[in-house]
N, C-alpha and C. Protein backbone atom coordinates (compact mmCIF):
# COMPACT_ATOMS: atom_id res chain seq x y z
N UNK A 1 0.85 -1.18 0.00
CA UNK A 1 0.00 0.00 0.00
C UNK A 1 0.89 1.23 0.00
N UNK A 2 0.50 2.16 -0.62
CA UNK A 2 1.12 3.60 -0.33
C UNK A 2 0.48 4.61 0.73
N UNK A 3 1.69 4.82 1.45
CA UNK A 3 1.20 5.77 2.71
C UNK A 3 2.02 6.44 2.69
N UNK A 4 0.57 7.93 2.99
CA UNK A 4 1.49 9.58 2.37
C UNK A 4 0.68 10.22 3.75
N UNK A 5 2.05 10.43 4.10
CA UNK A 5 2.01 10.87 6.35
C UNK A 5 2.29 12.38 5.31
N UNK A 6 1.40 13.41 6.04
CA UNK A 6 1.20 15.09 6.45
C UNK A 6 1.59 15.25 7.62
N UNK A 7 2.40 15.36 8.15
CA UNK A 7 2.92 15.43 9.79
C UNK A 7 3.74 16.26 9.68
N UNK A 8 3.86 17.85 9.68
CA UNK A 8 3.53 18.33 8.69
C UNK A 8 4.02 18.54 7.44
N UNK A 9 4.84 17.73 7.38
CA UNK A 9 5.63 17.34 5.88
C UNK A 9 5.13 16.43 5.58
N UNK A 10 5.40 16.32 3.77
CA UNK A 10 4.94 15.35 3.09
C UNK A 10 5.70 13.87 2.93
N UNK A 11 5.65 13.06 3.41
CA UNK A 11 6.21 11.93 3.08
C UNK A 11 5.60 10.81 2.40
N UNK A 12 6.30 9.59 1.77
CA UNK A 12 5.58 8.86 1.05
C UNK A 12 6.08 7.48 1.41
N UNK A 13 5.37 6.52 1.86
CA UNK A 13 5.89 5.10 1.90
C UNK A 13 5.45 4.12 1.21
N UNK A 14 5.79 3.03 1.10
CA UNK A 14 5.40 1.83 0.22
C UNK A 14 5.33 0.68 1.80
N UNK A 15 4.45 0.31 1.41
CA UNK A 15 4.28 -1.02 3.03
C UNK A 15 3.70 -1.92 2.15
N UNK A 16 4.37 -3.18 2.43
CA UNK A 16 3.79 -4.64 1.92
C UNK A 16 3.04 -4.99 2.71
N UNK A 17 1.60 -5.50 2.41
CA UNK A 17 0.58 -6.33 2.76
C UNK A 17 -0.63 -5.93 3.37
N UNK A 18 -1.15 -6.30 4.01
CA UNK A 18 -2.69 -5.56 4.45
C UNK A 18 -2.58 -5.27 5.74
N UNK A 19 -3.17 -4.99 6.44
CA UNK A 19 -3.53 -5.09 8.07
C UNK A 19 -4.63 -3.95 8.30
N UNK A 20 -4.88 -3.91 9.67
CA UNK A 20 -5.95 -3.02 10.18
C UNK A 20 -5.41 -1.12 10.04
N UNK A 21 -6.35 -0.80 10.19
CA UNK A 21 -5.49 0.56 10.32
C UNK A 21 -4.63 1.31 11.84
N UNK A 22 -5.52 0.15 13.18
CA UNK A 22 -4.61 0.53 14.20
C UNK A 22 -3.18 0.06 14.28
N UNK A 23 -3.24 -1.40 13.14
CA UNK A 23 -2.11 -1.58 13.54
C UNK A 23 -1.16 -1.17 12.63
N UNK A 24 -1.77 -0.66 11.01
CA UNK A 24 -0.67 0.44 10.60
C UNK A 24 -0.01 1.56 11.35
N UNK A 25 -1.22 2.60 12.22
CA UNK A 25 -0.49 3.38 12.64
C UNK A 25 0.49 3.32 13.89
N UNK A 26 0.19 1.96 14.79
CA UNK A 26 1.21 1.75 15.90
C UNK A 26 2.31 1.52 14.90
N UNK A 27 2.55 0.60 14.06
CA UNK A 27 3.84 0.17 13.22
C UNK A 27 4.59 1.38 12.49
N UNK A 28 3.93 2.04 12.23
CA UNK A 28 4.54 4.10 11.83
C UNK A 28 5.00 4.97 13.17
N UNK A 29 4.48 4.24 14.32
CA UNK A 29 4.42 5.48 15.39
C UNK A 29 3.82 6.39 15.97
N UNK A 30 2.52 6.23 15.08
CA UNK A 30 1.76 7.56 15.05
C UNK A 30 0.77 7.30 15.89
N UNK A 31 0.26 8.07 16.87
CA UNK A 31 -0.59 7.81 18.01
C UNK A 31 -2.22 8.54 17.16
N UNK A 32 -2.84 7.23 17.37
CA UNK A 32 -4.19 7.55 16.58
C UNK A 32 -5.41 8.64 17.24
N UNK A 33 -4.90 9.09 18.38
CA UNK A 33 -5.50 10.06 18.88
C UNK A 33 -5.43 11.84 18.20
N UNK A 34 -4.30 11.88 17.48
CA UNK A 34 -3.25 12.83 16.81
C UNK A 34 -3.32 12.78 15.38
N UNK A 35 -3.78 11.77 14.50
CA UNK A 35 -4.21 11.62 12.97
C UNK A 35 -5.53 11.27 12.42
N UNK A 36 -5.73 11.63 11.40
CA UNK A 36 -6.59 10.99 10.42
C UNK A 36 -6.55 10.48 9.20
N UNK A 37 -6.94 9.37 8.99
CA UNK A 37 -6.32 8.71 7.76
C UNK A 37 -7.24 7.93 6.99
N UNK A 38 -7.18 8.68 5.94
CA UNK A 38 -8.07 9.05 4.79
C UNK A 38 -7.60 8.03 3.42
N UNK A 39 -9.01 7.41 3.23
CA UNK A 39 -8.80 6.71 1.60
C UNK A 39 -9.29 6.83 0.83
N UNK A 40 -9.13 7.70 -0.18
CA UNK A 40 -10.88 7.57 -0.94
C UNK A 40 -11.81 8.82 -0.78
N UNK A 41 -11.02 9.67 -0.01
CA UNK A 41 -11.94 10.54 0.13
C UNK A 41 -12.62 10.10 1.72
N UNK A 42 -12.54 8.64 1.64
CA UNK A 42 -13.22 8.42 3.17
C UNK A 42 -12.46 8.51 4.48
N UNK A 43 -13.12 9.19 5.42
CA UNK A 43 -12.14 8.77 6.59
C UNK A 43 -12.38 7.66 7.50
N UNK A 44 -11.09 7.01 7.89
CA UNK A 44 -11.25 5.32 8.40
C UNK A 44 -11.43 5.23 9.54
N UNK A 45 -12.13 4.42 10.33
CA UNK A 45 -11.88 3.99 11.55
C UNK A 45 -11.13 3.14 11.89
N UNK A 46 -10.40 2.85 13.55
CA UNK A 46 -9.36 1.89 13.21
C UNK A 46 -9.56 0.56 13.04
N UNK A 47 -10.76 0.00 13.07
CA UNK A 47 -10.97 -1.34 13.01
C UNK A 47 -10.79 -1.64 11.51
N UNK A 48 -10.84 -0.18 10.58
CA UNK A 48 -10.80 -0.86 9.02
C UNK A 48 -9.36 -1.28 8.34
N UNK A 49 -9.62 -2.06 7.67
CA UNK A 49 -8.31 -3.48 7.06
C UNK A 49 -8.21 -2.29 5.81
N UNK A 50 -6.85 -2.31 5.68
CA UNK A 50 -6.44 -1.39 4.18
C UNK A 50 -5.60 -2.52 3.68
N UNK A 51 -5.91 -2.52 2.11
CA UNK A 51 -4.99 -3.57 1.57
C UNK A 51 -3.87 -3.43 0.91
N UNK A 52 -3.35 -3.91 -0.12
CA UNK A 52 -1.93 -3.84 -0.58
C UNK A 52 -1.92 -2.52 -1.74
N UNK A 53 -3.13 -2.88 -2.77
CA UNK A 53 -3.17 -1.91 -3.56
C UNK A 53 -4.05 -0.38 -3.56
N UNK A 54 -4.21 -0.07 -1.78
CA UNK A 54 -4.72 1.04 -1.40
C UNK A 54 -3.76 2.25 -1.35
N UNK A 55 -4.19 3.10 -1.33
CA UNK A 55 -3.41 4.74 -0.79
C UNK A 55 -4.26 4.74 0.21
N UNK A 56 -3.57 5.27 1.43
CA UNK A 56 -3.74 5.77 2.33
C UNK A 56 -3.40 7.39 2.89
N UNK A 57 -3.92 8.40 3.09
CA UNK A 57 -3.56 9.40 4.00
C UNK A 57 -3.52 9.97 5.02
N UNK A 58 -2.69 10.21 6.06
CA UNK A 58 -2.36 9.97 7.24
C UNK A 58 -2.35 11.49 7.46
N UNK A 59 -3.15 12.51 8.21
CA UNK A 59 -2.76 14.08 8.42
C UNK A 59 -3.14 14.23 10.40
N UNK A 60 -2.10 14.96 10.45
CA UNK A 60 -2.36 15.40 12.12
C UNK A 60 -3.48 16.08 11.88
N UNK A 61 -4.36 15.60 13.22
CA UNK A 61 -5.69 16.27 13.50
C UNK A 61 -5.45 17.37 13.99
N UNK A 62 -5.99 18.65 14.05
CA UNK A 62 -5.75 20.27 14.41
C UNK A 62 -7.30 20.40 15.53
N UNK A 63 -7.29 20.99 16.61
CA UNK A 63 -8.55 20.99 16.87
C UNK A 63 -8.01 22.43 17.83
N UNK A 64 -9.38 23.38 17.99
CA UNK A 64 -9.47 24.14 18.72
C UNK A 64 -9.29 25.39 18.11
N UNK A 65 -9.47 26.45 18.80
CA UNK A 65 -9.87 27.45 18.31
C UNK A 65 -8.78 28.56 18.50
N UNK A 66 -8.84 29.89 17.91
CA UNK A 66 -7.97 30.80 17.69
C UNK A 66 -7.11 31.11 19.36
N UNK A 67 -7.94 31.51 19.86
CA UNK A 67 -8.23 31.95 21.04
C UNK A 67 -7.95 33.32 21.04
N UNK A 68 -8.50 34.13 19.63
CA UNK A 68 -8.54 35.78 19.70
C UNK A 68 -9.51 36.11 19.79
N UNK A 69 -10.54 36.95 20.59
CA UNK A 69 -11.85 37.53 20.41
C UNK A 69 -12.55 36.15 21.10
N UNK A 70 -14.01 36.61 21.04
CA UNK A 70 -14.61 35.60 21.62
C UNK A 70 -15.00 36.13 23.32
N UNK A 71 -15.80 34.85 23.90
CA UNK A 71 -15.78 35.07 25.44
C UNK A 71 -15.77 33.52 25.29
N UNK A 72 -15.45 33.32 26.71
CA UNK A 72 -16.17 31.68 27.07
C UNK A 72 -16.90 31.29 26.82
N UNK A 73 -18.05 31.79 27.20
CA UNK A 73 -19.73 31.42 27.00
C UNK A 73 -20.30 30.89 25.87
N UNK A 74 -18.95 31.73 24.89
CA UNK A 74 -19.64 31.07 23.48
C UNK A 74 -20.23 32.31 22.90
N UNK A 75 -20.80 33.08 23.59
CA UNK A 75 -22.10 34.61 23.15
C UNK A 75 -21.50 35.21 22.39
N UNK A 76 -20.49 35.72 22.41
CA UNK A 76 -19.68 36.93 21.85
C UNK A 76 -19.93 38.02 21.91
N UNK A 77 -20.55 38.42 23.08
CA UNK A 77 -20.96 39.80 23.47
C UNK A 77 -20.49 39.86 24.58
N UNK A 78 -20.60 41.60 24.87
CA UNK A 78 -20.15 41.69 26.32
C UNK A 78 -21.00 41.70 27.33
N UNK A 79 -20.62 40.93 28.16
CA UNK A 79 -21.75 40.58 29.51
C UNK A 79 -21.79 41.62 30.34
């Protein structure tokens, strides 16, 4: 299979044979809490099996917000 890790560079690998996708990403390193990895346009869960003649894409997940402007509350006004 070809696996193309965004972390945040582009890299490209070639991996022989199939397996699950948790246990692709323990065998890369990559802690599945921290990526998403995309085939097809689809994104996988880890129980799904990728096979030999798949692409895979692997990108760090980004979450959270600017933290410019705003309040807590969510409102965005001033209380």
């Amino acid at each position: 299979m070809k696996v193309i890790i965004r972390n945040p560079r582009r890299r490209e690998l070639e991996i022989e044979g199939s397996r699950r996708v948790d246990a692709l990403l323990k065998e890369l390193d990559l802690n599945p809490e921290q990526v998403l990895v995309v085939r097809d346009d689809d994104l996988l869960t880890r129980d799904v099996m990728v096979r030999s003649g798949d692409t895979v894409e692997i990108v760090t997940a980004i979450s959270g917000g600017s933290g410019v402007g705003g309040t807590s509350d969510g409102a965005g006004g001033a209380g």
